[in-house]
C-alpha atoms as a PDB file:
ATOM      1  CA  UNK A   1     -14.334 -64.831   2.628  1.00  0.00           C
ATOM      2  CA  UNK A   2     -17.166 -64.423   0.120  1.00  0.00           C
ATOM      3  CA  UNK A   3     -17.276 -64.603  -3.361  1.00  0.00           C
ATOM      4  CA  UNK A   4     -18.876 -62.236  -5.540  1.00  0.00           C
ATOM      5  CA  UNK A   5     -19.417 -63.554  -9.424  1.00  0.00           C
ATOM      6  CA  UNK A   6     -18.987 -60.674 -12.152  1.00  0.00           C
ATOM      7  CA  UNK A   7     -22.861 -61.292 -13.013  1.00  0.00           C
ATOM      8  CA  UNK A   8     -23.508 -59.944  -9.207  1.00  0.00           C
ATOM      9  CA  UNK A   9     -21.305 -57.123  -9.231  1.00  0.00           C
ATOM     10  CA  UNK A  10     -23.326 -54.966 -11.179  1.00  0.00           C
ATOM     11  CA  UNK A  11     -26.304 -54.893  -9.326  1.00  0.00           C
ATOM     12  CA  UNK A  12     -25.205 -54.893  -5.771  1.00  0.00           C
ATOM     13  CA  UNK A  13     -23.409 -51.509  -7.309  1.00  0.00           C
ATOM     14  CA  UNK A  14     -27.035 -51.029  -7.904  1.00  0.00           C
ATOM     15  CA  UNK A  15     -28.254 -51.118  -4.567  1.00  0.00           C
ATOM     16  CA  UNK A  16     -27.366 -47.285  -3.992  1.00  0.00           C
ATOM     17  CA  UNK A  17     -24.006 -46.985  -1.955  1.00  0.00           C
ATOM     18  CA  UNK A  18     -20.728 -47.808  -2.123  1.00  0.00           C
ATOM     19  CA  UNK A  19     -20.960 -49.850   1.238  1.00  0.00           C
ATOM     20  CA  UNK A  20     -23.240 -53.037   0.799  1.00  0.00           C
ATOM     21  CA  UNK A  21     -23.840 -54.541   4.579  1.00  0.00           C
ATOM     22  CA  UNK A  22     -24.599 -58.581   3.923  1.00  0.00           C
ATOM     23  CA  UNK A  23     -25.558 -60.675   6.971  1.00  0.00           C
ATOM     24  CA  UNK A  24     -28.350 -63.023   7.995  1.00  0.00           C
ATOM     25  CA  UNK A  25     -31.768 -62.295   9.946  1.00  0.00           C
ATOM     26  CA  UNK A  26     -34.072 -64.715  11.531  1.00  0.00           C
ATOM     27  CA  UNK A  27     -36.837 -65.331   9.392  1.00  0.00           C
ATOM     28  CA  UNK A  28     -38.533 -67.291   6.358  1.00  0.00           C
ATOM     29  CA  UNK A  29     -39.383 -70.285   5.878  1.00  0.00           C
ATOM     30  CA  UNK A  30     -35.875 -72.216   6.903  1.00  0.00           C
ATOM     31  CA  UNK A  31     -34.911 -70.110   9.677  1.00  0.00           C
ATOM     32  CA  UNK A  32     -31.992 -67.669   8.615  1.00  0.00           C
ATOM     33  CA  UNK A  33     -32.993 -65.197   6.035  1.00  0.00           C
ATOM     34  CA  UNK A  34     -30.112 -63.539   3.198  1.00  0.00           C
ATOM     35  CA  UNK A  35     -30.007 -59.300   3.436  1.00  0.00           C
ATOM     36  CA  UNK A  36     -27.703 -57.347   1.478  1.00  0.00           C
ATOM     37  CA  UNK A  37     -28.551 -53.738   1.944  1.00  0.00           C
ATOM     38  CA  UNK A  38     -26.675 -50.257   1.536  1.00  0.00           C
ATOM     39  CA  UNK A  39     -25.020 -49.116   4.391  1.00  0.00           C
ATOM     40  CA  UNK A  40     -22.605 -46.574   5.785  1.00  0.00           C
ATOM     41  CA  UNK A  41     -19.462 -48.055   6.639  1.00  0.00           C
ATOM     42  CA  UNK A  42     -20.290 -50.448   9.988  1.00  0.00           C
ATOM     43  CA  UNK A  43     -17.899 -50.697  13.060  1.00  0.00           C
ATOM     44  CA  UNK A  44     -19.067 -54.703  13.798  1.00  0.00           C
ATOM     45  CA  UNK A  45     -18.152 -55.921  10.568  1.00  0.00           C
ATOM     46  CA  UNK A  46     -15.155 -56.852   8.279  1.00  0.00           C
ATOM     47  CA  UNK A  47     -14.668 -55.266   4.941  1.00  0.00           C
ATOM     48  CA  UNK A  48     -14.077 -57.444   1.778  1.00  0.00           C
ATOM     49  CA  UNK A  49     -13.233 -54.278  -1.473  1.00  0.00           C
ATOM     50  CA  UNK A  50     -15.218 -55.544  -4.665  1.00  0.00           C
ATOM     51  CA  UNK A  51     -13.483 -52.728  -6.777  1.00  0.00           C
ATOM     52  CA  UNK A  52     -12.270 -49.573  -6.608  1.00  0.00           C
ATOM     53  CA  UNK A  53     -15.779 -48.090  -5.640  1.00  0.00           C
ATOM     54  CA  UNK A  54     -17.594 -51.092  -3.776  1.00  0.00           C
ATOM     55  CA  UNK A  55     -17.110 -52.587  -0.232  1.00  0.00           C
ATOM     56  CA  UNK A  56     -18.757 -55.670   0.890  1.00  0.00           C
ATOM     57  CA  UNK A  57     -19.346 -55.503   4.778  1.00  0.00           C
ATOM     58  CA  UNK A  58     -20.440 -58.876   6.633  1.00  0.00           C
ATOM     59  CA  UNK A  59     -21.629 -58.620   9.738  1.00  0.00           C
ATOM     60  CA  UNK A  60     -19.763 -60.043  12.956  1.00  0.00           C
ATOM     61  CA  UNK A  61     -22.435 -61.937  14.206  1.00  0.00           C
ATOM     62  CA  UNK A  62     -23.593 -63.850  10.642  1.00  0.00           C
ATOM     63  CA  UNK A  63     -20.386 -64.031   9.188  1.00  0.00           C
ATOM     64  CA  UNK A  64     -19.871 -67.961  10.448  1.00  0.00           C
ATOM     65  CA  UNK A  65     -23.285 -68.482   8.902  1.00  0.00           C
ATOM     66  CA  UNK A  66     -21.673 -66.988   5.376  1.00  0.00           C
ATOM     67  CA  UNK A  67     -18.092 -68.021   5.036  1.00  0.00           C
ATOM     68  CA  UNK A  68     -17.013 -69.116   1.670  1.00  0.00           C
ATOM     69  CA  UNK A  69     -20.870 -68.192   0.505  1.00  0.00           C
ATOM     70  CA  UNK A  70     -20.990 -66.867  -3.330  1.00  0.00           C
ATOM     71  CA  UNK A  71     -23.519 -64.514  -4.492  1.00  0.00           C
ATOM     72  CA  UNK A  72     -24.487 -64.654  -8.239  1.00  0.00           C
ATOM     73  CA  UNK A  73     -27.288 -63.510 -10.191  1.00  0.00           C
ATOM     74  CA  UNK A  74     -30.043 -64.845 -12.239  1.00  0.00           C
ATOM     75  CA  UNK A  75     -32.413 -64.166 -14.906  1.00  0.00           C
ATOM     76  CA  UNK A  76     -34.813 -67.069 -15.849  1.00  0.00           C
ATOM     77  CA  UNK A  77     -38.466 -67.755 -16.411  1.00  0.00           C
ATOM     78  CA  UNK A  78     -38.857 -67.372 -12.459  1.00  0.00           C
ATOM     79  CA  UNK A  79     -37.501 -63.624 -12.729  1.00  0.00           C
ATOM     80  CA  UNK A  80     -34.050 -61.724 -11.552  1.00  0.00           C
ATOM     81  CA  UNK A  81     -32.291 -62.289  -8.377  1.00  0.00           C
ATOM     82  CA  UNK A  82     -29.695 -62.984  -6.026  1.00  0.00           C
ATOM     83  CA  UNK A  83     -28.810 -66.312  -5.806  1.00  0.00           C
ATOM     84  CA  UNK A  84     -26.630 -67.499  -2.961  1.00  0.00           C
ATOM     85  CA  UNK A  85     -24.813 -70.737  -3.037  1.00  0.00           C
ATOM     86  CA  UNK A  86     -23.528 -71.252   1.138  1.00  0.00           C
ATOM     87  CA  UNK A  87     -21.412 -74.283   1.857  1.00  0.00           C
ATOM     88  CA  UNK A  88     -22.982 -74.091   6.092  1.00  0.00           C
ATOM     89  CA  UNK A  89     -26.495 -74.591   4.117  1.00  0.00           C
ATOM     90  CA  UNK A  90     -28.160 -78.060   5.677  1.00  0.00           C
ATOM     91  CA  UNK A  91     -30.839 -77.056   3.517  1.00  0.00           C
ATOM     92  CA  UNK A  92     -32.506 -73.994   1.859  1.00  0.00           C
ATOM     93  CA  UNK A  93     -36.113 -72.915   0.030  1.00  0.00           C
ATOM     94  CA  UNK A  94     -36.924 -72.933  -3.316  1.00  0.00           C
ATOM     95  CA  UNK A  95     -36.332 -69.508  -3.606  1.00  0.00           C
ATOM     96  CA  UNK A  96     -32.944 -70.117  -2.520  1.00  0.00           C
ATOM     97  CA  UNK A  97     -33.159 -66.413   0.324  1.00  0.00           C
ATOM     98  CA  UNK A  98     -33.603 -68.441   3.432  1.00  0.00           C
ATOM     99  CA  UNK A  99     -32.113 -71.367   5.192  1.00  0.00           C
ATOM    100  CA  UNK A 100     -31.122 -73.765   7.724  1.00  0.00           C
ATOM    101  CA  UNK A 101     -27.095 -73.209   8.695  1.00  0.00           C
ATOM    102  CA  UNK A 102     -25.276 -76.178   9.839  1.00  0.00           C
ATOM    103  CA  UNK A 103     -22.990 -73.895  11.996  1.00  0.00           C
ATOM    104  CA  UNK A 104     -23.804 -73.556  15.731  1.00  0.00           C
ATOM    105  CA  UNK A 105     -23.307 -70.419  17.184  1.00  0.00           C
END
């Protein structure tokens, strides 16, 4: 369902629990906003193991905004990130954490 790269891994580990809730929020400057954000295992959303330690949780009500989305990260002149590559993106910011799904819900 989503696709975590091996650069990503380590620092959603990062974000402090083994549950990592990922879903979308209105918000920013193309509508739909990225979160990923520790959580205690949620009842609305599906689980997706990253290893032996980490779960990936997406939320019922974004997941048709984030099917097939990968989540990598980057280090460049412009800093450290996530960067999400979504194929229901019509179009995103520069930043690449918000933007404008093609799915209607």
């Amino acid at each position: 369902m989503i696709r975590v790269t091996h650069a990503a891994l380590p620092h959603l580990k990062r974000i402090g629990r083994p549950n990592i809730l990922f879903y979308v929020k209105s918000g920013g400057c193309n509508g739909l906003e990225y979160m990923l954000e520790a959580t205690d295992a949620p009842s609305r959303a599906d689980e997706q193991r990253l290893d032996r330690e980490t779960s990936l949780w997406v939320c019922h009500q974004s997941v048709l905004h984030l099917l097939h989305t990968e989540i990598d990260w980057v280090e460049d002149t412009m800093g450290s990130r996530f960067v999400f590559s979504n194929p229901n993106a019509q179009a995103s910011c520069g930043c690449g954490q918000t933007f404008t799904s093609g799915v209607r819900t």
